[in-house]
C-alpha atoms as a PDB file:
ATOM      1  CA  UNK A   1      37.692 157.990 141.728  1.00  0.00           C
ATOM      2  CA  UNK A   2      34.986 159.789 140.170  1.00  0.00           C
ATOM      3  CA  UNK A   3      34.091 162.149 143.509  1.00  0.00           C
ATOM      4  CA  UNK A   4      37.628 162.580 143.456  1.00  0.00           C
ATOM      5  CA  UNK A   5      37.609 164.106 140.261  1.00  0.00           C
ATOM      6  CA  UNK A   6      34.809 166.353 140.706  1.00  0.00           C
ATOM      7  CA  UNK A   7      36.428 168.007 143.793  1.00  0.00           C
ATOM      8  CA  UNK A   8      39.644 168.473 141.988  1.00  0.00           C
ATOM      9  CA  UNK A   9      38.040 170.347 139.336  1.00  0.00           C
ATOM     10  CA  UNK A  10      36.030 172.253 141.702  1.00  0.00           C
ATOM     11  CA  UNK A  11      39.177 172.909 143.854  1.00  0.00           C
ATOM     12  CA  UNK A  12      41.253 173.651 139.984  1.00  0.00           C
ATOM     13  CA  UNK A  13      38.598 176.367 139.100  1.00  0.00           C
ATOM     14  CA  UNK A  14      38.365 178.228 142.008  1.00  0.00           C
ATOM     15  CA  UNK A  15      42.045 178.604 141.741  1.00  0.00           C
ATOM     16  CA  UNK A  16      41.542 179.896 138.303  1.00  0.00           C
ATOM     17  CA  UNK A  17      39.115 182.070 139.137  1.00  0.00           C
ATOM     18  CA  UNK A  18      40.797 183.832 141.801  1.00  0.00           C
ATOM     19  CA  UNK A  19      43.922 183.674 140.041  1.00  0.00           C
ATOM     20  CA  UNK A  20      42.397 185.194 136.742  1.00  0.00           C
ATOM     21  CA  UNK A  21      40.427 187.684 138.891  1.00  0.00           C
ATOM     22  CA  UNK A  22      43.355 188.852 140.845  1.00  0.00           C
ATOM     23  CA  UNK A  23      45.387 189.601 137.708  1.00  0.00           C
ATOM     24  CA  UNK A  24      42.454 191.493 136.041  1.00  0.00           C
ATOM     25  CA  UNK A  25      41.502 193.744 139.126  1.00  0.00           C
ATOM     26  CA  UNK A  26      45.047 194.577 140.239  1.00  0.00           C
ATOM     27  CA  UNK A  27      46.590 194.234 136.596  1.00  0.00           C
ATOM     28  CA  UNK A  28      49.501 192.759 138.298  1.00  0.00           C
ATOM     29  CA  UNK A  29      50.554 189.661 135.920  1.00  0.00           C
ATOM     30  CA  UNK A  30      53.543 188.269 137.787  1.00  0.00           C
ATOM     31  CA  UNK A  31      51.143 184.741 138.760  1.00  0.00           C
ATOM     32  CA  UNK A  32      49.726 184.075 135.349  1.00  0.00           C
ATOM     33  CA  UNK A  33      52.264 181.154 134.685  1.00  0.00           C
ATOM     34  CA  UNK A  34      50.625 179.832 138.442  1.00  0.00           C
ATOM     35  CA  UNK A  35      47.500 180.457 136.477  1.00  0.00           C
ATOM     36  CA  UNK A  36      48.573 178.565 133.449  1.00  0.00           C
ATOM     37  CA  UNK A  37      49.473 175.639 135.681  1.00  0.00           C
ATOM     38  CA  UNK A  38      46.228 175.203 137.364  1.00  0.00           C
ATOM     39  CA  UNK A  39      44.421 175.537 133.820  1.00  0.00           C
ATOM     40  CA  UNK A  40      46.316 172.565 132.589  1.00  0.00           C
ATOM     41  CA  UNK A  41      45.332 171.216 135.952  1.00  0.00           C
ATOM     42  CA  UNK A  42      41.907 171.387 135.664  1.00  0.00           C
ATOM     43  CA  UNK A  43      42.282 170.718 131.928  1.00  0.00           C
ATOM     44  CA  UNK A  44      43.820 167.312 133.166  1.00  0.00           C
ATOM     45  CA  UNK A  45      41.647 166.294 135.357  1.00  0.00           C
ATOM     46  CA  UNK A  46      38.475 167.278 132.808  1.00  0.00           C
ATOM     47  CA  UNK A  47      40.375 164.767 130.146  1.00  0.00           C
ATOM     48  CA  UNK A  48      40.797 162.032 132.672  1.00  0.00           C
ATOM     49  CA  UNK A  49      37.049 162.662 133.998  1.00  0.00           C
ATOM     50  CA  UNK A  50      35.779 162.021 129.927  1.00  0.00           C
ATOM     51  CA  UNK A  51      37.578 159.273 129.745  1.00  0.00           C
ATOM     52  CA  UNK A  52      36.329 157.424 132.468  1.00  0.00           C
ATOM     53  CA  UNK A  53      32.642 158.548 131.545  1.00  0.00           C
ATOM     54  CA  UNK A  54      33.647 156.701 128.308  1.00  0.00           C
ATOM     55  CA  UNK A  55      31.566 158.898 126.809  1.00  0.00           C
ATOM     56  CA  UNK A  56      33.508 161.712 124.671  1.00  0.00           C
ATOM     57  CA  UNK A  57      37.103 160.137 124.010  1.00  0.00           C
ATOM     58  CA  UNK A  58      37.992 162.686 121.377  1.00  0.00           C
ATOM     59  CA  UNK A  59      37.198 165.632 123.579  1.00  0.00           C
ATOM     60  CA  UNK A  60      38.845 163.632 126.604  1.00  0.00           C
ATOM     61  CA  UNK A  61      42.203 162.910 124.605  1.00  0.00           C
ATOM     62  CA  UNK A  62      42.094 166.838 123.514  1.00  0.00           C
ATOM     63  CA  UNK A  63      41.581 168.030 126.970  1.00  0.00           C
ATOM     64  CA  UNK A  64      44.908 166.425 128.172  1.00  0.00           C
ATOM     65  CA  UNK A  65      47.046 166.831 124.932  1.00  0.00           C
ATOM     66  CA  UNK A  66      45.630 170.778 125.750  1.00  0.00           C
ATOM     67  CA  UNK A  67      46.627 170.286 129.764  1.00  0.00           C
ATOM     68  CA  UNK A  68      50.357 169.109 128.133  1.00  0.00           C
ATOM     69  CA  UNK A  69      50.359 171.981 126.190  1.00  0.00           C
ATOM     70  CA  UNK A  70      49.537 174.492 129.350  1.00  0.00           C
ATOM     71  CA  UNK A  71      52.186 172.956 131.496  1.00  0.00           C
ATOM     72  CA  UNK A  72      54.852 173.433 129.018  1.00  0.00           C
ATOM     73  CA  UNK A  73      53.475 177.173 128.580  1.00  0.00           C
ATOM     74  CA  UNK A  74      54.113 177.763 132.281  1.00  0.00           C
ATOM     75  CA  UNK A  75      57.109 175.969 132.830  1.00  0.00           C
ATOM     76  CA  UNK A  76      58.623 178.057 130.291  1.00  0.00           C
ATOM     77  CA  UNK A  77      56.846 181.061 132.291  1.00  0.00           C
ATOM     78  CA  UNK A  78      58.511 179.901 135.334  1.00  0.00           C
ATOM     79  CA  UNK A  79      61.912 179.538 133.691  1.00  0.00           C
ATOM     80  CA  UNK A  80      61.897 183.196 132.357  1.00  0.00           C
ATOM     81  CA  UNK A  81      60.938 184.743 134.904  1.00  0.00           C
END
């Protein structure tokens, strides 16, 4: 589980990246709800990654209470669009 985890976020920040890159170089801003999504994505995966490490449970709980909050933020993106 924990390889899996590491190429997720790997695979979650280059999304980010490009997506975050994209919007900055073309200042086109129709896929920053996409970009929202993958942020709680990779904020997910981060939370669930600390909590198996059973080392940082505060930061691991606020990682995925942060990931909630970024889905919600992009759903509504999606719907308003």
């Amino acid at each position: 589980m924990g390889t899996l985890l590491k190429i997720l976020r790997i695979v979650f920040s280059i999304i980010v990246l490009y997506l975050s890159g994209y919007g900055l170089i073309t200042e086109n801003f129709e896929l920053s709800s996409y970009m929202i999504f993958f942020l709680g994505a990779l904020m997910l995966v981060t939370g669930l990654a600390e909590l198996q490490k059973d080392r940082k449970r505060f930061w691991g709980y606020m990682s995925i209470i942060v990931s909630l909050y970024a889905f919600f933020v992009s759903i509504q993106g999606f719907l308003l669009n």
